[in-house]
Protein backbone atom coordinates (compact mmCIF):
# COMPACT_ATOMS: atom_id res chain seq x y z
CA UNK A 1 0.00 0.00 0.00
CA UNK A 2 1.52 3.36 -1.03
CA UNK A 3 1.14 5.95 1.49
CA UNK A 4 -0.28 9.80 0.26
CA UNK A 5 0.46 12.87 1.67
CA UNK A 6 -2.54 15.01 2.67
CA UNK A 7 -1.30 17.33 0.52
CA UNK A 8 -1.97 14.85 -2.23
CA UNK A 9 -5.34 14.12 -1.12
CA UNK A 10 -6.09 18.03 -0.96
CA UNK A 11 -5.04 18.30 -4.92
CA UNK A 12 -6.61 16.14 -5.94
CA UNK A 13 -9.93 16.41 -3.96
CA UNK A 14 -9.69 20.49 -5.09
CA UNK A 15 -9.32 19.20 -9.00
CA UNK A 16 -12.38 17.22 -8.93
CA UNK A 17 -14.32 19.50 -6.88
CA UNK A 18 -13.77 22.38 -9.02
CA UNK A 19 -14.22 20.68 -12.24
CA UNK A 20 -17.74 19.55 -10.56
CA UNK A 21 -18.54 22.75 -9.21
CA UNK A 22 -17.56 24.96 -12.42
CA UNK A 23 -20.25 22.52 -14.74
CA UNK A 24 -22.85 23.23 -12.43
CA UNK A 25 -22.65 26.87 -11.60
CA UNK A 26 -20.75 27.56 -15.61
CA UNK A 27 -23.37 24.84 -17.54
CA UNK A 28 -22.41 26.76 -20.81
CA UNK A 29 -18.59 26.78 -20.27
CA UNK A 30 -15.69 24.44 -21.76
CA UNK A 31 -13.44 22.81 -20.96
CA UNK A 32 -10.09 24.23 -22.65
CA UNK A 33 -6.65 22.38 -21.10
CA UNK A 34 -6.09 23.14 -17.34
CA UNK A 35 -8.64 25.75 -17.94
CA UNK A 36 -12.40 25.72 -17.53
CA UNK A 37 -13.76 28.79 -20.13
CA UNK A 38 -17.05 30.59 -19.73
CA UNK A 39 -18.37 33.89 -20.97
CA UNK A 40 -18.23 35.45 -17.73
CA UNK A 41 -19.90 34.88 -13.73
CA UNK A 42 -23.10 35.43 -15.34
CA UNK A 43 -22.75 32.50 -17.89
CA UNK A 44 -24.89 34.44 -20.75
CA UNK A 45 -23.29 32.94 -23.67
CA UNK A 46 -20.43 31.05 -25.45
CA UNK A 47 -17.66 33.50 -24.77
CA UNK A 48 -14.57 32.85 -23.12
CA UNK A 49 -13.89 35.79 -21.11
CA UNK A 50 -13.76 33.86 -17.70
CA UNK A 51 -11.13 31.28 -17.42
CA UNK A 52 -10.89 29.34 -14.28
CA UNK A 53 -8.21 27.34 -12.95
CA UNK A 54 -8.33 23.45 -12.98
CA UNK A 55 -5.18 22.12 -11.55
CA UNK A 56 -2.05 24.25 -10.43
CA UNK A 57 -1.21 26.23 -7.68
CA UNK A 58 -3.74 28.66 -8.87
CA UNK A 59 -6.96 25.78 -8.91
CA UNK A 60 -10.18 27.04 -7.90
CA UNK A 61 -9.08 30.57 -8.93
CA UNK A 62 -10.96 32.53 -11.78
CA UNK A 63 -10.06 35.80 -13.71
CA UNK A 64 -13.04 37.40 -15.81
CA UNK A 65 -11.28 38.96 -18.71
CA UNK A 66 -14.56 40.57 -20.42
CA UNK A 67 -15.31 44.20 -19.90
């Protein structure tokens, strides 16, 4: 049995929880690398102003580009 670090178990739980959070709350967004791409907070359209991070350092953490 390999032994994980919680560290680890925190990525990894903050990947899949973000990736399940950002389809639910972003339903129109994409999918686009280690980034998850909307058209903004409201979610209005097929833009990709809003990119928010997957995996990284930075997961979890979104930047709205868009006016």
């Amino acid at each position: 049995m390999t032994l994980r670090s919680v560290a680890d178990i925190a990525d990894e739980f903050n990947r899949d929880y973000v990736l399940r959070m950002a389809k639910e709350l972003l339903p129109r967004g994409y999918r686009s690398g280690h980034y998850w791409m909307a058209s903004g907070v409201d979610d209005s359209g097929k833009g990709s102003s809003l990119a928010l991070h997957l995996s990284g350092t930075k997961v979890g953490h979104w930047t709205d580009y868009g006016n």
